[in-house]
PDB file of N, CA and C in Angstrom:
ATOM      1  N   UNK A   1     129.680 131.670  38.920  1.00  0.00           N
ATOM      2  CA  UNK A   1     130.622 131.785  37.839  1.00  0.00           C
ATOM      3  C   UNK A   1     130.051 132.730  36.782  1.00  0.00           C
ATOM      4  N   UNK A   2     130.588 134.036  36.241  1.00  0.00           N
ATOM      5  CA  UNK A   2     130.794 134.586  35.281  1.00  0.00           C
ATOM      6  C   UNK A   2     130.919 133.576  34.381  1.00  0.00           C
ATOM      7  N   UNK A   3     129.761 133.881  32.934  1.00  0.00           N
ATOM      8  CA  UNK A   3     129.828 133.440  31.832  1.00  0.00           C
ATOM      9  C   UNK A   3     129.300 134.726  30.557  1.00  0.00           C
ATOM     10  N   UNK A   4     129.765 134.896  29.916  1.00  0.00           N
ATOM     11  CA  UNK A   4     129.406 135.436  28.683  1.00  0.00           C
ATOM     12  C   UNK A   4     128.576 134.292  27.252  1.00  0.00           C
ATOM     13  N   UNK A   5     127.568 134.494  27.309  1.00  0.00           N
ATOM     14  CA  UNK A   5     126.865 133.227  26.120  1.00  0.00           C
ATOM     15  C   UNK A   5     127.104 133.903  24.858  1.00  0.00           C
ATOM     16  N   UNK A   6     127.597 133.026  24.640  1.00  0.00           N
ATOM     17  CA  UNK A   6     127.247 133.401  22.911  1.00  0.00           C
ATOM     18  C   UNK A   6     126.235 131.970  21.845  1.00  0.00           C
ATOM     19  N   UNK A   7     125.306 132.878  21.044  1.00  0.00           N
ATOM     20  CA  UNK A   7     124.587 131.766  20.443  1.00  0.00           C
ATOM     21  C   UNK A   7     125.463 132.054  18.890  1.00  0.00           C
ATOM     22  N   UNK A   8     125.160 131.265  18.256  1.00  0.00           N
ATOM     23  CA  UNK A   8     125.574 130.956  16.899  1.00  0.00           C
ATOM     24  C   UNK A   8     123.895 130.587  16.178  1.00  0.00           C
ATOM     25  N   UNK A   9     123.870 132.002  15.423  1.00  0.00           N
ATOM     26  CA  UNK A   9     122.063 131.616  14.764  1.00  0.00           C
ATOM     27  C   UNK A   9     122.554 131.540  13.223  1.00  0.00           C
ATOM     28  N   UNK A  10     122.893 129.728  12.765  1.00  0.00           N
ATOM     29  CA  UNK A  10     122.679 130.034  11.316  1.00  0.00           C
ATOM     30  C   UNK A  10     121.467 129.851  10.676  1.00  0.00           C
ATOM     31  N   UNK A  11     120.217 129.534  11.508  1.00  0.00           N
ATOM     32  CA  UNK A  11     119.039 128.864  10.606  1.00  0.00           C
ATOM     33  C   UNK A  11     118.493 130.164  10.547  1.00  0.00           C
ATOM     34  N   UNK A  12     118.420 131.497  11.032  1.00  0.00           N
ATOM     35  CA  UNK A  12     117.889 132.764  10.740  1.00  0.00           C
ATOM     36  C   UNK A  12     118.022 132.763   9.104  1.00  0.00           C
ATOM     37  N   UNK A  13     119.266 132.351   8.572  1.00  0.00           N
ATOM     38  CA  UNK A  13     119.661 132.785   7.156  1.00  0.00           C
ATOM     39  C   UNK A  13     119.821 131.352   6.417  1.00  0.00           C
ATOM     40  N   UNK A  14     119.917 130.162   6.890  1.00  0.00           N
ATOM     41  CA  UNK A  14     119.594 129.478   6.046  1.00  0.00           C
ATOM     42  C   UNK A  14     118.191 129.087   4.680  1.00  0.00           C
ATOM     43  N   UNK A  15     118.997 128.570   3.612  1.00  0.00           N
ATOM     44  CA  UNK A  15     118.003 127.796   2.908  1.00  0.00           C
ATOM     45  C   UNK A  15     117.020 127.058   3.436  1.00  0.00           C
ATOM     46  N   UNK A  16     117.091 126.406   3.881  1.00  0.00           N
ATOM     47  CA  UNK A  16     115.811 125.904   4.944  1.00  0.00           C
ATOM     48  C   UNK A  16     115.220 126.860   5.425  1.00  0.00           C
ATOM     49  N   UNK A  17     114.931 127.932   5.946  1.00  0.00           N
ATOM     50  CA  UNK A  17     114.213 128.703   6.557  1.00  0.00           C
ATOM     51  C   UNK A  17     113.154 128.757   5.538  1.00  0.00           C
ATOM     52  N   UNK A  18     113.390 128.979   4.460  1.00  0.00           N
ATOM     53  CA  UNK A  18     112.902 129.417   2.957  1.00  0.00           C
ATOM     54  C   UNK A  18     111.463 128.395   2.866  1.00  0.00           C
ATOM     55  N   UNK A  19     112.091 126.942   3.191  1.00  0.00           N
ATOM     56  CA  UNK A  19     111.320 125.715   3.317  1.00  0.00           C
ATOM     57  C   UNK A  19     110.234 125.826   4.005  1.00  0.00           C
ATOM     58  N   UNK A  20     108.873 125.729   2.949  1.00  0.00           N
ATOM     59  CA  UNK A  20     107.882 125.151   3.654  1.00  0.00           C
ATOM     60  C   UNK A  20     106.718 124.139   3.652  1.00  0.00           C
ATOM     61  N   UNK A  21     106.567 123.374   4.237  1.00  0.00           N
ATOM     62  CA  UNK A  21     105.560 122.081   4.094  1.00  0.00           C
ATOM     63  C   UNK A  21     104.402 122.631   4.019  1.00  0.00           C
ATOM     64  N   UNK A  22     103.597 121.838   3.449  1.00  0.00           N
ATOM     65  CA  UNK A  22     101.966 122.343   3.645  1.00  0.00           C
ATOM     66  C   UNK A  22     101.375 122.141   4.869  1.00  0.00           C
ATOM     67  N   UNK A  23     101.640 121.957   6.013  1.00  0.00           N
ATOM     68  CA  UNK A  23     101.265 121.889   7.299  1.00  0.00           C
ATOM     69  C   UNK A  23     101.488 123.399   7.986  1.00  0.00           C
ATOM     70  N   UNK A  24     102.655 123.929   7.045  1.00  0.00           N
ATOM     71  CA  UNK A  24     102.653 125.710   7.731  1.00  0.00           C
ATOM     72  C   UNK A  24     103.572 125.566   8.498  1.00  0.00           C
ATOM     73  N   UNK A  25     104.185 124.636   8.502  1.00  0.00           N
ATOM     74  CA  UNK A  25     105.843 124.403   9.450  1.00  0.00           C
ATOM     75  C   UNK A  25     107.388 125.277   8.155  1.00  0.00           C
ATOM     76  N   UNK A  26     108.124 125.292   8.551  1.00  0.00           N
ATOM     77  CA  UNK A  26     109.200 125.668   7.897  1.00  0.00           C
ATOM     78  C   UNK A  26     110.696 125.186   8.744  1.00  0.00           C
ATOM     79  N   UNK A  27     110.429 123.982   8.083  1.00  0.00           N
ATOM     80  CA  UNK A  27     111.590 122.723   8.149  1.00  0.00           C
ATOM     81  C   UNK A  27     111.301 122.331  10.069  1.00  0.00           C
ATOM     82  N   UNK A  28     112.713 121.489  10.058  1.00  0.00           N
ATOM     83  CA  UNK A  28     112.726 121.070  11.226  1.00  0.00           C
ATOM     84  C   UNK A  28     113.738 121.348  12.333  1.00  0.00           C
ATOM     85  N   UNK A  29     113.011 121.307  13.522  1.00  0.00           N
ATOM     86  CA  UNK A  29     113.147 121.757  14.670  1.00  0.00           C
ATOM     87  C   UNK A  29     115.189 121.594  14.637  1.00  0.00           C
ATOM     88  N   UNK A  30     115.582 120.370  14.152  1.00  0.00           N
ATOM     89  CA  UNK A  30     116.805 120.207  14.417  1.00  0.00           C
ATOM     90  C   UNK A  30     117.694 121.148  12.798  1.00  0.00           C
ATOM     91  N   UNK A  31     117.015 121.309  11.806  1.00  0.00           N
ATOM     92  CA  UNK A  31     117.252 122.453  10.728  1.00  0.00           C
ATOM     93  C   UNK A  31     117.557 123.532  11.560  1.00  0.00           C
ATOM     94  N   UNK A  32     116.763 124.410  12.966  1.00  0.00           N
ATOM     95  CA  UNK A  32     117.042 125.498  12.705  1.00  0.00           C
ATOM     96  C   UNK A  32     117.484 125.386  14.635  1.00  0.00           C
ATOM     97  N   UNK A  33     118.199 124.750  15.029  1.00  0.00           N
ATOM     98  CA  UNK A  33     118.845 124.309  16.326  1.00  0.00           C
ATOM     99  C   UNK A  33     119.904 125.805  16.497  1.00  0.00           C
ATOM    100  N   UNK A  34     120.195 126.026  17.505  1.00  0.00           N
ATOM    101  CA  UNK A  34     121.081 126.982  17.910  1.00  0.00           C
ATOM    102  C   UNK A  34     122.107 126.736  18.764  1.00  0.00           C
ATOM    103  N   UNK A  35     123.389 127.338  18.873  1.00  0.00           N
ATOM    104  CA  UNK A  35     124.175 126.050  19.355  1.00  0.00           C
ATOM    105  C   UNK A  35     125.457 127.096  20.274  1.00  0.00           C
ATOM    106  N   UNK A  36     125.562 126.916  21.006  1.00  0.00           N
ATOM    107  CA  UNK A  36     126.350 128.150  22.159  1.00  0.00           C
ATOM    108  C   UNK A  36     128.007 127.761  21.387  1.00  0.00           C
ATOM    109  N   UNK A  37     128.786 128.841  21.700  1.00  0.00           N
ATOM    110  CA  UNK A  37     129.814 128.887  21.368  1.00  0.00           C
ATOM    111  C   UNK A  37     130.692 129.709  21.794  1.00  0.00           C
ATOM    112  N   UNK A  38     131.848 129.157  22.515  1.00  0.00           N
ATOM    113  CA  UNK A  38     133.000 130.198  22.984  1.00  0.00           C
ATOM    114  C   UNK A  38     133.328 131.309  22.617  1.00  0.00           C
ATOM    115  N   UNK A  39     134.082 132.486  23.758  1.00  0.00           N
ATOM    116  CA  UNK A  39     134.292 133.706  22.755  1.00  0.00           C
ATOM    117  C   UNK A  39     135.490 133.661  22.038  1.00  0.00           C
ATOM    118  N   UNK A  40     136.684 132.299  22.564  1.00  0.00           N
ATOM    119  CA  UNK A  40     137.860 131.830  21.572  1.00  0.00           C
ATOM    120  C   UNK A  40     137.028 131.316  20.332  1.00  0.00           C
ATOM    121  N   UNK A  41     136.083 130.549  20.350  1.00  0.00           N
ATOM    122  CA  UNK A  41     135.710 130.425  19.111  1.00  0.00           C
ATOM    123  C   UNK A  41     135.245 131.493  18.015  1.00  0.00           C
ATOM    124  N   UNK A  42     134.536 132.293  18.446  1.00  0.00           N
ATOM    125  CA  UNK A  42     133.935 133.883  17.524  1.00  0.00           C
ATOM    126  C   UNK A  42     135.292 134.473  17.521  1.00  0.00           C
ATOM    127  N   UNK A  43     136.138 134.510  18.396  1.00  0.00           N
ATOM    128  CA  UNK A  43     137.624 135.212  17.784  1.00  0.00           C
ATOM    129  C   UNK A  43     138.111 134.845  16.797  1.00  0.00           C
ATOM    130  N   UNK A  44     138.173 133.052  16.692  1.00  0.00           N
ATOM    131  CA  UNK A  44     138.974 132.802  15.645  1.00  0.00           C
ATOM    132  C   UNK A  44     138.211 132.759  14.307  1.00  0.00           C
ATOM    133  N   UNK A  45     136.750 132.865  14.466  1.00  0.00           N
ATOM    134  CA  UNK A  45     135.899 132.682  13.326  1.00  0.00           C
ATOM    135  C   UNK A  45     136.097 134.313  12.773  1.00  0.00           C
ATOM    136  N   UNK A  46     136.234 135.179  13.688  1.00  0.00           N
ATOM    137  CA  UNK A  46     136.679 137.208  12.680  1.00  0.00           C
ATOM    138  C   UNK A  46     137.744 136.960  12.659  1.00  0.00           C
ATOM    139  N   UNK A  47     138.729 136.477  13.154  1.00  0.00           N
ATOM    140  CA  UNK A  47     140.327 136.608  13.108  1.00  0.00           C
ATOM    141  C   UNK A  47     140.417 136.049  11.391  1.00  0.00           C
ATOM    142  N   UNK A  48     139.753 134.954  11.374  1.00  0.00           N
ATOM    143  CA  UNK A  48     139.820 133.847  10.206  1.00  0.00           C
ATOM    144  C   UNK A  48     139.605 134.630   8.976  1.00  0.00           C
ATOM    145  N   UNK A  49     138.378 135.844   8.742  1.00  0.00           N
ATOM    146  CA  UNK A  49     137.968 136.056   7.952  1.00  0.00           C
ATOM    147  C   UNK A  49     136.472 136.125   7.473  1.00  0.00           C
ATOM    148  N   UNK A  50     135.835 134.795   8.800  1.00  0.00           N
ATOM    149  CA  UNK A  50     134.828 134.294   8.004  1.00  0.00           C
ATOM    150  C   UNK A  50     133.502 135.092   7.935  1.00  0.00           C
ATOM    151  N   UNK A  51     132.577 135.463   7.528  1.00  0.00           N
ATOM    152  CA  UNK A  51     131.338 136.582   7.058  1.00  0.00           C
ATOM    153  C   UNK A  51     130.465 135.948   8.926  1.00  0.00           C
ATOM    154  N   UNK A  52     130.831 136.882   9.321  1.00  0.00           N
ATOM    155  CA  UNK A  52     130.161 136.765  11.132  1.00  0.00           C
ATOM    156  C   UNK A  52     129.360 138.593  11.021  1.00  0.00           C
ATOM    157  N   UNK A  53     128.225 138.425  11.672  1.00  0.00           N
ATOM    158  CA  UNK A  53     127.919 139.786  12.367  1.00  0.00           C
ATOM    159  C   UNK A  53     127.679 139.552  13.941  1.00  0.00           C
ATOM    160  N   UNK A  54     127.904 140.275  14.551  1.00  0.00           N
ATOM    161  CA  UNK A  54     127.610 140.364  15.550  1.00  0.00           C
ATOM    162  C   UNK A  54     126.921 141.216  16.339  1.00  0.00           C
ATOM    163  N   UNK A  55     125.767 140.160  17.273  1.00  0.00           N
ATOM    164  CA  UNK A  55     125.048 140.864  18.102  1.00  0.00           C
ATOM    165  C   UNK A  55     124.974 141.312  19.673  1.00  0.00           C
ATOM    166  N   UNK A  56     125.014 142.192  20.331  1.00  0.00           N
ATOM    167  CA  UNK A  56     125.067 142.630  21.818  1.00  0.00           C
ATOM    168  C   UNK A  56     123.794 141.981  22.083  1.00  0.00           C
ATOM    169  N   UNK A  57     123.009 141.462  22.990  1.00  0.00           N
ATOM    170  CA  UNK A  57     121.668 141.497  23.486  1.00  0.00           C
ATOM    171  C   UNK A  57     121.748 141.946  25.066  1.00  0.00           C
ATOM    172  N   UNK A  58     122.941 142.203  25.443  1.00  0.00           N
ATOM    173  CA  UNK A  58     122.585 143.111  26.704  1.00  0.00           C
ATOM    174  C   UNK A  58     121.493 144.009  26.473  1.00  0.00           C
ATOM    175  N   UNK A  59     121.679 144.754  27.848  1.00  0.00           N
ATOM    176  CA  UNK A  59     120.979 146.031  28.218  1.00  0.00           C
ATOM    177  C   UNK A  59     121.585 147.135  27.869  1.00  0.00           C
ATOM    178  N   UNK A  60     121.219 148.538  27.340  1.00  0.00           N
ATOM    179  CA  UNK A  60     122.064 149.135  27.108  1.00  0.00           C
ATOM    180  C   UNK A  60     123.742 149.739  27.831  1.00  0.00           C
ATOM    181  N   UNK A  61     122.980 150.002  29.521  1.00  0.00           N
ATOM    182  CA  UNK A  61     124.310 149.785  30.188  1.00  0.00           C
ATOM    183  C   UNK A  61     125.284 149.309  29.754  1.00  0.00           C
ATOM    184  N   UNK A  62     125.072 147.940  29.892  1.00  0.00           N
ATOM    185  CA  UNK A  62     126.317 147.388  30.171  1.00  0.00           C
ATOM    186  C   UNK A  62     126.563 147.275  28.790  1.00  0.00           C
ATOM    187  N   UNK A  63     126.166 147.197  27.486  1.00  0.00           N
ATOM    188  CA  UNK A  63     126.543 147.814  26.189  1.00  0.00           C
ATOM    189  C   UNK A  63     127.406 148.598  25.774  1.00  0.00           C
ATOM    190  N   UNK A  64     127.381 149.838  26.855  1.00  0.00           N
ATOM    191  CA  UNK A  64     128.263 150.954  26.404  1.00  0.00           C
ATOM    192  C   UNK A  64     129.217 150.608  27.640  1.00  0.00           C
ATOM    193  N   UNK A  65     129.257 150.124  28.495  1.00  0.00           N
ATOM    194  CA  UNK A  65     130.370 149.540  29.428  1.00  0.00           C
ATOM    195  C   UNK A  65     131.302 149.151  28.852  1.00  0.00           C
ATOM    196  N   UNK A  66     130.933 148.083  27.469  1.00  0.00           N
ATOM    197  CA  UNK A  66     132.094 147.285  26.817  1.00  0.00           C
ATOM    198  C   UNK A  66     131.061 145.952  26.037  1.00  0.00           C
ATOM    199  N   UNK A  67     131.890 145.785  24.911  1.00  0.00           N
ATOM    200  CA  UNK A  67     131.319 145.124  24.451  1.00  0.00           C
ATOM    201  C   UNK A  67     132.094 144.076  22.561  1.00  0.00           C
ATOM    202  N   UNK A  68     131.615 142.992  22.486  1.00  0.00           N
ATOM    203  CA  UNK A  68     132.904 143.193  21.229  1.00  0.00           C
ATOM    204  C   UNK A  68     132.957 143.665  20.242  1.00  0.00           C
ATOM    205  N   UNK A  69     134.487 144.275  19.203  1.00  0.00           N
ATOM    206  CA  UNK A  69     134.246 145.122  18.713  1.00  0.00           C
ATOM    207  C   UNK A  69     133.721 144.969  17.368  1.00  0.00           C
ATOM    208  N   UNK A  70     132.648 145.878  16.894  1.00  0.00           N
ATOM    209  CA  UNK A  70     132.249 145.709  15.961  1.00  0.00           C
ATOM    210  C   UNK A  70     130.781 144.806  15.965  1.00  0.00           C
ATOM    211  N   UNK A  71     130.608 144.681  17.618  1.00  0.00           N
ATOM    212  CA  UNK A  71     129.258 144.112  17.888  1.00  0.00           C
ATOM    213  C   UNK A  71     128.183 145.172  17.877  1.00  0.00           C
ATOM    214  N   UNK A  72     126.909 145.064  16.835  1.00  0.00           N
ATOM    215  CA  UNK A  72     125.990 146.198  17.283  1.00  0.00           C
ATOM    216  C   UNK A  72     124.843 145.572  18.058  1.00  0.00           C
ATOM    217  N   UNK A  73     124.756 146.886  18.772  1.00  0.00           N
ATOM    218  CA  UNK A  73     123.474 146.478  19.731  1.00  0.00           C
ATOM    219  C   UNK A  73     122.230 146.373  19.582  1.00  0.00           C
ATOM    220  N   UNK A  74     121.457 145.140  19.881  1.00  0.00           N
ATOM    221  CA  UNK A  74     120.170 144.887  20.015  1.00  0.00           C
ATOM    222  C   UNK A  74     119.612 145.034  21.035  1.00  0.00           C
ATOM    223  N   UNK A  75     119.917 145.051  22.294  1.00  0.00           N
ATOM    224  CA  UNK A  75     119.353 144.843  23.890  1.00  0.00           C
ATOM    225  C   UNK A  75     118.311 143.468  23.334  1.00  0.00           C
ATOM    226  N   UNK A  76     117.206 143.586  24.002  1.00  0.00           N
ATOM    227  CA  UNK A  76     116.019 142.966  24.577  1.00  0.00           C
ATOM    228  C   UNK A  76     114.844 143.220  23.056  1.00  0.00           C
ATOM    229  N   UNK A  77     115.087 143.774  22.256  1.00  0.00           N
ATOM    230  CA  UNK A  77     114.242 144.421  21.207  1.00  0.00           C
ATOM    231  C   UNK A  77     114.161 143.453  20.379  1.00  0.00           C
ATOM    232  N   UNK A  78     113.081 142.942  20.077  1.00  0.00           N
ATOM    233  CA  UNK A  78     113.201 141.969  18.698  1.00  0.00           C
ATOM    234  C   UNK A  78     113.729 142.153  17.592  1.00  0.00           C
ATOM    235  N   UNK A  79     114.602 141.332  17.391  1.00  0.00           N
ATOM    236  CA  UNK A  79     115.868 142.016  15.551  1.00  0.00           C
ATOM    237  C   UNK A  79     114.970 141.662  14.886  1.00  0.00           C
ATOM    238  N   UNK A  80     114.655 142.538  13.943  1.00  0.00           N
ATOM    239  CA  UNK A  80     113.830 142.500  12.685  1.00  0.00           C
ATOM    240  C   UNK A  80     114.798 142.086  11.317  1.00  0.00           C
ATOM    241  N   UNK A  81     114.313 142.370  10.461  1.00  0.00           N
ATOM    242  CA  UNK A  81     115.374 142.298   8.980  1.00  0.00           C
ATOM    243  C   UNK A  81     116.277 143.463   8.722  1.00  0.00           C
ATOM    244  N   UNK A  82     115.571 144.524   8.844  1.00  0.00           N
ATOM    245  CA  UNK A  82     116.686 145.575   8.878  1.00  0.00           C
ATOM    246  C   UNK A  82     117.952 145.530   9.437  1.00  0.00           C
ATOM    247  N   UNK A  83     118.219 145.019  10.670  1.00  0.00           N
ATOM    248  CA  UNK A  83     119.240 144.918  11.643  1.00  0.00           C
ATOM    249  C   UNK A  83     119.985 143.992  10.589  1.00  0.00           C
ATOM    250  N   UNK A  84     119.505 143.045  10.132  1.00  0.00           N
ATOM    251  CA  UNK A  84     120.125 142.030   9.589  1.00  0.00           C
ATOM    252  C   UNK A  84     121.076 141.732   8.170  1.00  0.00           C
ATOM    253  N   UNK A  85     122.351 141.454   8.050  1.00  0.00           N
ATOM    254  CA  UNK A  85     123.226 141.854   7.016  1.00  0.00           C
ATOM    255  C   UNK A  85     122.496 141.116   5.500  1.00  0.00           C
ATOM    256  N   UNK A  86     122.860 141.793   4.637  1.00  0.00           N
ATOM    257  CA  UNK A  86     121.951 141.362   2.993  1.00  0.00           C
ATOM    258  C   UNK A  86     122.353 140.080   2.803  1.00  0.00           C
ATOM    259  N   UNK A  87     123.527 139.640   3.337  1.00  0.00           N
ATOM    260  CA  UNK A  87     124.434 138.342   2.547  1.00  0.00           C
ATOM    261  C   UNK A  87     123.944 137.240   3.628  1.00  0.00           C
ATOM    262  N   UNK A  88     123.103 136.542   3.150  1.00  0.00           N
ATOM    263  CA  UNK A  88     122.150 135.323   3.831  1.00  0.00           C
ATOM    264  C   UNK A  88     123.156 134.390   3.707  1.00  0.00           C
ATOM    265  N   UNK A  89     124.769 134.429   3.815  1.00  0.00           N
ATOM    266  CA  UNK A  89     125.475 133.381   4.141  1.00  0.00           C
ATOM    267  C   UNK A  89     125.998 133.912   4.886  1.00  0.00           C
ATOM    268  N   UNK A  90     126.304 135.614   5.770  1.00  0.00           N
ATOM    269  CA  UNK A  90     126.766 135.623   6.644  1.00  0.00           C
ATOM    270  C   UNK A  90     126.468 134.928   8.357  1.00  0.00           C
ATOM    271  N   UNK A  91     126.815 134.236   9.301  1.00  0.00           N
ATOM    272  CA  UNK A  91     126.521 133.879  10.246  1.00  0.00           C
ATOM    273  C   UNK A  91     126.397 134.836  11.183  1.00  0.00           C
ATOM    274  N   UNK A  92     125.407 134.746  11.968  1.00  0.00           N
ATOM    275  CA  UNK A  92     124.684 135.341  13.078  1.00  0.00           C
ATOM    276  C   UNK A  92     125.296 135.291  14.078  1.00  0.00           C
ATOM    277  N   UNK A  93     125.646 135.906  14.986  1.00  0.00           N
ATOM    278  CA  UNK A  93     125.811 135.398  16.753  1.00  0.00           C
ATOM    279  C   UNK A  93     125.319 136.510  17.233  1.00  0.00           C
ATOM    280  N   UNK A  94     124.451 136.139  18.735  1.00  0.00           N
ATOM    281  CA  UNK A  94     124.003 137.137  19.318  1.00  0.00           C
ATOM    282  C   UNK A  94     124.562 136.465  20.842  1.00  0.00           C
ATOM    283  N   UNK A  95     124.921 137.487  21.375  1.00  0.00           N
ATOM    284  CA  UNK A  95     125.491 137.165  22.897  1.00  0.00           C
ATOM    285  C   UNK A  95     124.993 138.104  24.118  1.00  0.00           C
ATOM    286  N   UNK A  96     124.788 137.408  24.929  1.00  0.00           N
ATOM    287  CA  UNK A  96     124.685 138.280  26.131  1.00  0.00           C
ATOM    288  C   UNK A  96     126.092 137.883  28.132  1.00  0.00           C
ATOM    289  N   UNK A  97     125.448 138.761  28.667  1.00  0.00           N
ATOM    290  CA  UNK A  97     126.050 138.269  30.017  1.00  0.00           C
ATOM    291  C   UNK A  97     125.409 137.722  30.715  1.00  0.00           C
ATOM    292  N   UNK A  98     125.798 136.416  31.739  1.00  0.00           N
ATOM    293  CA  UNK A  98     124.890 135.891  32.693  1.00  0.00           C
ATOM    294  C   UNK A  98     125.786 135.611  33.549  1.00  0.00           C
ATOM    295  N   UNK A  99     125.321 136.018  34.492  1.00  0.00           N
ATOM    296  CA  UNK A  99     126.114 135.473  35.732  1.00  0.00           C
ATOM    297  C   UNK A  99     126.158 134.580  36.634  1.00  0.00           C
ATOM    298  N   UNK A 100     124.970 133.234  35.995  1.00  0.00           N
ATOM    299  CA  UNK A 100     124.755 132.150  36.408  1.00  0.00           C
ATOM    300  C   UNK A 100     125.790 130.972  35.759  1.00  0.00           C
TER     301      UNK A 100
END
């Protein structure tokens, strides 16, 4: 079965991230959880309005094959901050293809 994943990363930009204990941790494991989500769901979350960026993590191929719009590409490259929008309340998603 064809699947397209999509993750939903809000703990990248949460307040909690910010958080840190004196042990050198920064919050907890279930604070910064990641959580898969339909591509009806990311439709209706841009359709809606709501502050989304979006990420490709394909390969470049299949990147320029097709991809959604207004998604920029990361491939395989670690996203740094730059990549990343100024407004630390916008939500994250990064998606790829799997064909498992």
């Amino acid at each position: 079965m064809k699947r397209l994943w999509i993750v939903l990363a809000l703990a990248a930009l949460s307040p909690a991230c910010k958080r840190s204990g004196g042990d050198g941790t920064h919050g907890s494991a279930s604070e910064h959880a990641l959580r898969e989500m339909t591509v009806d769901e990311l439709s209706r979350m841009i359709e809606g309005g709501e502050r989304v960026a979006v990420f490709d993590a394909n390969g470049r191929p299949r990147y320029e094959e097709g991809h959604i719009p207004g998604a920029r590409y990361v491939g395989h490259d670690p996203v740094t901050a730059a990549v990343l929008p100024e407004d630390r309340a916008t939500k994250l998603v990064f998606y790829c293809y799997n064909e498992r």
